[in-house]
N, C-alpha and C. Protein backbone atom coordinates (compact mmCIF):
# COMPACT_ATOMS: atom_id res chain seq x y z
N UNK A 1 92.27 106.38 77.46
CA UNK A 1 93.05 107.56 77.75
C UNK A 1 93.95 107.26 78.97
N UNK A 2 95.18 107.61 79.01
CA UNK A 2 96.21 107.33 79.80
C UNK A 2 95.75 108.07 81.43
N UNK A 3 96.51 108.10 82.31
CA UNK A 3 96.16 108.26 83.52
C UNK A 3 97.42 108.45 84.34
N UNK A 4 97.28 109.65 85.00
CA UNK A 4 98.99 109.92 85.59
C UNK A 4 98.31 109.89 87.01
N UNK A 5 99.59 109.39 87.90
CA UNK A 5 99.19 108.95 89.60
C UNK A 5 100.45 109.65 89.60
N UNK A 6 100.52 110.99 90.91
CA UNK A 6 101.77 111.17 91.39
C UNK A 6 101.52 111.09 93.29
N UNK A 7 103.18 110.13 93.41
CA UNK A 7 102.95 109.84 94.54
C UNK A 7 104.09 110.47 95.15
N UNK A 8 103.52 111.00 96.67
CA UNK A 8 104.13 112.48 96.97
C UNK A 8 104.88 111.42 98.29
N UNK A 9 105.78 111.31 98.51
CA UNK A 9 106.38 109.85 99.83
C UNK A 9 108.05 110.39 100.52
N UNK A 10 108.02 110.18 101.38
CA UNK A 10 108.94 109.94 102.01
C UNK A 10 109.70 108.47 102.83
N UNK A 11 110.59 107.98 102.55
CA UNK A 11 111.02 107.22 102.91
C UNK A 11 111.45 106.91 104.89
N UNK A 12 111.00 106.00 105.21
CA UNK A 12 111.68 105.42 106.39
C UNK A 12 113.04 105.01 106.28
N UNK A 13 113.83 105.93 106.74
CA UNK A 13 115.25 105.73 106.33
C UNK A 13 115.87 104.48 107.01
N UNK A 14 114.95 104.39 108.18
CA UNK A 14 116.21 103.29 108.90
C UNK A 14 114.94 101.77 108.76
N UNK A 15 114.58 101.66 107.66
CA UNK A 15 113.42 100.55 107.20
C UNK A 15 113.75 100.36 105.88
N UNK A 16 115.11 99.78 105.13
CA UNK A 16 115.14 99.58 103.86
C UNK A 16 114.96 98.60 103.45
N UNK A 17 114.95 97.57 104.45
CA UNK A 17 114.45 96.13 104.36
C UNK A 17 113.07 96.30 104.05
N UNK A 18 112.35 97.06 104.41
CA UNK A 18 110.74 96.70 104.42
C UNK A 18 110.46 97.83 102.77
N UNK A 19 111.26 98.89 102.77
CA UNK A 19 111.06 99.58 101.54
C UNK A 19 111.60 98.57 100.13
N UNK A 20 112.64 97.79 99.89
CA UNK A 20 112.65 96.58 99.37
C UNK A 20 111.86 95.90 99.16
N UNK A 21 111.20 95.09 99.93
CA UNK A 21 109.77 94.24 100.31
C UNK A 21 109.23 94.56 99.39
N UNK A 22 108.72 96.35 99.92
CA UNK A 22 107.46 96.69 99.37
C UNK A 22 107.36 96.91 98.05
N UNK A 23 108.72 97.81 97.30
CA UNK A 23 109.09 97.67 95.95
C UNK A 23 108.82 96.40 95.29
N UNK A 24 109.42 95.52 95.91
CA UNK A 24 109.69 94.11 95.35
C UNK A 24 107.84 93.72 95.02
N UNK A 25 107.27 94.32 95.89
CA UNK A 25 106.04 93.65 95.62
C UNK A 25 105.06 94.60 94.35
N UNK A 26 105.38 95.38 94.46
CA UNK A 26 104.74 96.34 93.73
C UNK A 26 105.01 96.42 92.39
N UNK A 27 106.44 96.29 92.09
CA UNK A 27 106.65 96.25 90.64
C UNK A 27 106.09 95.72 89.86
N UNK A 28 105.99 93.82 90.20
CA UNK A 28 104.69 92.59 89.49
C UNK A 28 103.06 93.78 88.85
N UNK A 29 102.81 94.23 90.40
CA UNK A 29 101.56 94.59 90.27
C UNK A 29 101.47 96.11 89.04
N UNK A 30 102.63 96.72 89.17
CA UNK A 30 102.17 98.11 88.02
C UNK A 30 102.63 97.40 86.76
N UNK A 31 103.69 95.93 86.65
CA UNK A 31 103.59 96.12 85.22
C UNK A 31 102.42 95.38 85.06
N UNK A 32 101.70 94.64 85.91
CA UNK A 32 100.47 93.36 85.41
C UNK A 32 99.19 94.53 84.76
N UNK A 33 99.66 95.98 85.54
CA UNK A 33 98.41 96.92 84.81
C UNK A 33 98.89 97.51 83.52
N UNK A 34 100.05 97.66 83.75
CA UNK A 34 100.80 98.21 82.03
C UNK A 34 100.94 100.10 82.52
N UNK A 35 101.23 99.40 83.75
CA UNK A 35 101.86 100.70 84.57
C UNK A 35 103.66 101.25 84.27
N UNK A 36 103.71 102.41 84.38
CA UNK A 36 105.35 102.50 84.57
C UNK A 36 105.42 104.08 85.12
N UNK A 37 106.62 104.37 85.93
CA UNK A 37 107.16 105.51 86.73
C UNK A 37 107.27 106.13 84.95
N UNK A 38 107.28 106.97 84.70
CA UNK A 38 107.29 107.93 84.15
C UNK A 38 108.21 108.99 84.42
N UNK A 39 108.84 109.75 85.76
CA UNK A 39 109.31 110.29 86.28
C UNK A 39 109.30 110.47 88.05
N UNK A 40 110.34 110.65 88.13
CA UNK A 40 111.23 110.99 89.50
C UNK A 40 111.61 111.82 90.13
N UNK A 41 111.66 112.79 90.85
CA UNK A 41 112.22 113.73 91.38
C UNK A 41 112.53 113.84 93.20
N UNK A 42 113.51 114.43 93.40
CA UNK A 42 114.01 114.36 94.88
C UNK A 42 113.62 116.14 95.26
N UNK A 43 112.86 116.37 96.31
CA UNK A 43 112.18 117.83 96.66
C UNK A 43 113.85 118.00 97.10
N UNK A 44 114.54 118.92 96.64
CA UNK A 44 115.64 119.78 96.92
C UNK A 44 115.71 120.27 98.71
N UNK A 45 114.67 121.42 98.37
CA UNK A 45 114.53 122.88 99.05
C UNK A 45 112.64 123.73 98.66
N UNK A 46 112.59 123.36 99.90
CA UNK A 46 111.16 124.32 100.03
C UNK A 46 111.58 125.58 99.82
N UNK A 47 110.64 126.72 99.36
CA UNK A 47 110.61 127.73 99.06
C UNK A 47 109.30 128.38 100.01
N UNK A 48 108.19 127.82 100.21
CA UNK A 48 107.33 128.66 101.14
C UNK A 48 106.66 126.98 101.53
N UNK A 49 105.84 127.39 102.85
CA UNK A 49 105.13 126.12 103.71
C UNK A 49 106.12 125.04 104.07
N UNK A 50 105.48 124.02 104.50
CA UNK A 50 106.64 122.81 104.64
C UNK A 50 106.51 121.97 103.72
N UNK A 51 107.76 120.95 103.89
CA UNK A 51 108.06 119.99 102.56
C UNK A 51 106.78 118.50 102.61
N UNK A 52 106.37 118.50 101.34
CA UNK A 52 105.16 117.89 101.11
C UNK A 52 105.76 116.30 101.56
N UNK A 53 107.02 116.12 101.02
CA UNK A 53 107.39 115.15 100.76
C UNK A 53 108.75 114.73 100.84
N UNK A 54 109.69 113.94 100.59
CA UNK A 54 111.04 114.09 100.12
C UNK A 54 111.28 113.85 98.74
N UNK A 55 110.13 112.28 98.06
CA UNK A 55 110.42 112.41 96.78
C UNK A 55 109.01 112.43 95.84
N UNK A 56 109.13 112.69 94.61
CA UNK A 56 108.00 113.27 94.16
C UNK A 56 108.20 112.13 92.81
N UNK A 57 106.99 111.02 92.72
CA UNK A 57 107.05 109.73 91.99
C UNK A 57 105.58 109.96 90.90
N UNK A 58 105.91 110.02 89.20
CA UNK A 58 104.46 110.35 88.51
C UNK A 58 104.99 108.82 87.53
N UNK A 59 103.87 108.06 87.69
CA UNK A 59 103.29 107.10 87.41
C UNK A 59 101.81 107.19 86.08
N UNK A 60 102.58 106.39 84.85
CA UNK A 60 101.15 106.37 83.96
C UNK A 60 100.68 105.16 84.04
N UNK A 61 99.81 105.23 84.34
CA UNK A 61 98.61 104.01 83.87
C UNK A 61 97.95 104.10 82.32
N UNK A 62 97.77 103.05 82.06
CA UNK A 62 96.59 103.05 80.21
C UNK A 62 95.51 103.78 80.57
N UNK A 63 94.26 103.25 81.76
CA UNK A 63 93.19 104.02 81.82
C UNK A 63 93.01 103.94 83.31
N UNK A 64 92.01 104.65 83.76
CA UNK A 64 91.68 104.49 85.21
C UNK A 64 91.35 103.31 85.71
N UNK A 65 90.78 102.20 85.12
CA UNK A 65 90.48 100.63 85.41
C UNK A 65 91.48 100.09 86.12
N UNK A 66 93.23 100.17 85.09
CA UNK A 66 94.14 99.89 85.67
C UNK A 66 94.82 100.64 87.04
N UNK A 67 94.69 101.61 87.11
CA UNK A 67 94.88 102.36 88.91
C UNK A 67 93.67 101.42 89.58
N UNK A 68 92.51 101.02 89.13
CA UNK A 68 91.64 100.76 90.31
C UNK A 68 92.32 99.33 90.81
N UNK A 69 92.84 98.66 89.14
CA UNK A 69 92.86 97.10 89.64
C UNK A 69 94.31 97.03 90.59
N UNK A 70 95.53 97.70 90.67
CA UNK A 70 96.11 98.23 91.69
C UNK A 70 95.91 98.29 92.91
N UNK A 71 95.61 99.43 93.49
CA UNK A 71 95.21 99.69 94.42
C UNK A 71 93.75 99.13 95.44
N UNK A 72 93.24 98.59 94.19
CA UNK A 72 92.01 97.87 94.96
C UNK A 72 92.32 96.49 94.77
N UNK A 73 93.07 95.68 94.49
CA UNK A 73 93.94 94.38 94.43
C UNK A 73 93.75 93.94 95.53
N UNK A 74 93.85 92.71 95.80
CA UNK A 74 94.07 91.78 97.35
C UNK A 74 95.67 92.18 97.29
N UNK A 75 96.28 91.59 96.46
CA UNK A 75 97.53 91.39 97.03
C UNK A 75 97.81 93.25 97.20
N UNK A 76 97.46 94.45 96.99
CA UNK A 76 98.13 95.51 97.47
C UNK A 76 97.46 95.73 98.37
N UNK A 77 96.29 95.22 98.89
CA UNK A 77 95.74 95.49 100.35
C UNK A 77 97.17 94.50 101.38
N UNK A 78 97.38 93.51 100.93
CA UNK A 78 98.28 92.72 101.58
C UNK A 78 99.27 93.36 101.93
N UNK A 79 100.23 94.46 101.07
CA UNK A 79 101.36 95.00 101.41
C UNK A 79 101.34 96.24 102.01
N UNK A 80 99.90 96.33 102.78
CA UNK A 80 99.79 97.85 103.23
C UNK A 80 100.46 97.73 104.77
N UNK A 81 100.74 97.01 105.44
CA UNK A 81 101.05 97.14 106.62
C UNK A 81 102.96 97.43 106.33
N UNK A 82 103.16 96.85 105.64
CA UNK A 82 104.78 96.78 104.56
C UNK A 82 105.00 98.33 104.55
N UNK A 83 104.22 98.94 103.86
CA UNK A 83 103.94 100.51 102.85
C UNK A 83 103.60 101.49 104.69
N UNK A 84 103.21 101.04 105.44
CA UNK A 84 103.26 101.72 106.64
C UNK A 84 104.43 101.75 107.23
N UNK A 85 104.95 100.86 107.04
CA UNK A 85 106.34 100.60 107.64
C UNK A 85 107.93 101.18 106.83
N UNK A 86 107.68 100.91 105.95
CA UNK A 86 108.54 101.59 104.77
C UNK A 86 108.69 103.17 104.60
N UNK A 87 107.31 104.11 104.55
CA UNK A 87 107.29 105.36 104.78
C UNK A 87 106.74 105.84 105.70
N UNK A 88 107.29 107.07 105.80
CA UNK A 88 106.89 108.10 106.75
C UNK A 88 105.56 108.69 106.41
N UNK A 89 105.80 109.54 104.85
CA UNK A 89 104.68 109.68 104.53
C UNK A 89 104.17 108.94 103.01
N UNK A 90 103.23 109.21 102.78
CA UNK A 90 102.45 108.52 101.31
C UNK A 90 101.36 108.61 101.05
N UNK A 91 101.66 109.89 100.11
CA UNK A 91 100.20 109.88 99.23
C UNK A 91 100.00 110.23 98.01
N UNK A 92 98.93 109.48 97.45
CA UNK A 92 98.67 108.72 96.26
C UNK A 92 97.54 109.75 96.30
N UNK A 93 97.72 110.19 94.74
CA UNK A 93 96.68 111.42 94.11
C UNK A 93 96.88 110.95 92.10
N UNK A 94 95.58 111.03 91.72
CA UNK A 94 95.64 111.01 90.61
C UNK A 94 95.40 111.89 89.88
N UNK A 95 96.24 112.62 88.91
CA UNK A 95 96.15 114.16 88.55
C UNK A 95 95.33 114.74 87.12
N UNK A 96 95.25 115.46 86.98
CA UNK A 96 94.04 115.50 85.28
C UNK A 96 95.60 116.41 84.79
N UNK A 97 95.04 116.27 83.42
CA UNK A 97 96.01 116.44 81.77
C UNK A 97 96.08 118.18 81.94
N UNK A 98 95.49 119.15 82.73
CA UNK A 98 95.24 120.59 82.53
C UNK A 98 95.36 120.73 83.82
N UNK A 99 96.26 121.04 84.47
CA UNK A 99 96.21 121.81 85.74
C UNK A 99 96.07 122.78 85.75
N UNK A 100 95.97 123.68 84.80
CA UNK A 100 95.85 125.18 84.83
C UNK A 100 93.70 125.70 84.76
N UNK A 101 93.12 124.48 84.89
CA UNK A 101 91.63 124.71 84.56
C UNK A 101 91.29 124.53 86.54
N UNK A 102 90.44 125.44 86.50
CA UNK A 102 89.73 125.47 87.75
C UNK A 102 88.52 124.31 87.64
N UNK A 103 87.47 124.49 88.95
CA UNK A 103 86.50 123.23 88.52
C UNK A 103 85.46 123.81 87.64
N UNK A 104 85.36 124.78 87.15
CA UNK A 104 84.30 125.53 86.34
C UNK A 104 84.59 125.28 84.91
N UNK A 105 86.25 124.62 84.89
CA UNK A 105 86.69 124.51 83.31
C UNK A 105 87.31 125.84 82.89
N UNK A 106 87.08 126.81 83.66
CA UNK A 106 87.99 127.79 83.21
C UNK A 106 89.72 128.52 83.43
N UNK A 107 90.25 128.60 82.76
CA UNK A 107 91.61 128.97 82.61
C UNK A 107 92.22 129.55 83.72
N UNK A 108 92.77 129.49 84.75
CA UNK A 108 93.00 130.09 86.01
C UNK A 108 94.24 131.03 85.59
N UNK A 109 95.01 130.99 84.46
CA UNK A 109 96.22 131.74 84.35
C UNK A 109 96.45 132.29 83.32
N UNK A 110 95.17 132.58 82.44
CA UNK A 110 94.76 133.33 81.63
C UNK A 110 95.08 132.38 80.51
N UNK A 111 95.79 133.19 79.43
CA UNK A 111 96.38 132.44 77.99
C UNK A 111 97.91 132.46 78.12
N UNK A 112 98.30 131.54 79.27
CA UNK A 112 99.87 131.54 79.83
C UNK A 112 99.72 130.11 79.43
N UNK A 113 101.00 130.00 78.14
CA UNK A 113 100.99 128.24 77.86
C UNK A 113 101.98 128.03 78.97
N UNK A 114 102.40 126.78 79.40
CA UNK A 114 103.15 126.15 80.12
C UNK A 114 104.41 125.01 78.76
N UNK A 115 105.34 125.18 79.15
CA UNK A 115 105.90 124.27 77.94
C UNK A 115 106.09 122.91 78.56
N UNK A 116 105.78 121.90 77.65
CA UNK A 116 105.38 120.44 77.83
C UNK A 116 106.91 119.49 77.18
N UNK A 117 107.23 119.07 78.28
CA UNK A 117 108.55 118.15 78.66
C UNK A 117 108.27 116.63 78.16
């Protein structure tokens, strides 16, 4: 079963050399899992609280094995000082197929479908 990672980041604007780098290194590693960006988005405009992020990155993996062999990799432990340097912020969350289920399994928004893109 597939596996979506969305990564919530902001860029170090005046570090594009090291955001390069870190791309450069990372790409090898999501396709060696049979990883790919999936989708992209740039946060506009907050509407309430502050901005989580600037850009908003959802990533599929095949199964959870492949996120582990990723992130628990030597070589992506290697590029973490890179990935400190590159962003401001960064964080990595892996999301389930039903956001609308609480942890009880039950429906938090009644029988409100959501339409699927």
């Amino acid at each position: 079963m597939s596996v979506k990672v969305i990564a919530l980041v902001t860029f170090n604007e005046d570090q594009s050399r090291a955001l390069a780098a870190y791309l450069d290194a990372t790409g090898p590693l999501l396709e060696s899992a049979g990883a790919k960006i999936v989708q992209q988005f740039t946060v506009k405009e907050v509407l309430v609280g502050k901005r989580p992020a600037r850009k908003i990155i959802i990533a599929e993996y095949p199964n959870r094995e492949a996120v582990d062999m990723v992130f628990q990799s030597e070589a992506y432990k290697n590029i973490i000082p890179l990935r400190d340097i590159a962003f401001s912020d960064y964080h990595i969350s892996v999301v389930s197929g039903n956001e609308t289920e609480n942890a009880t399994g039950n429906d938090i928004v009644g029988q409100t479908k959501f339409p699927e893109h």
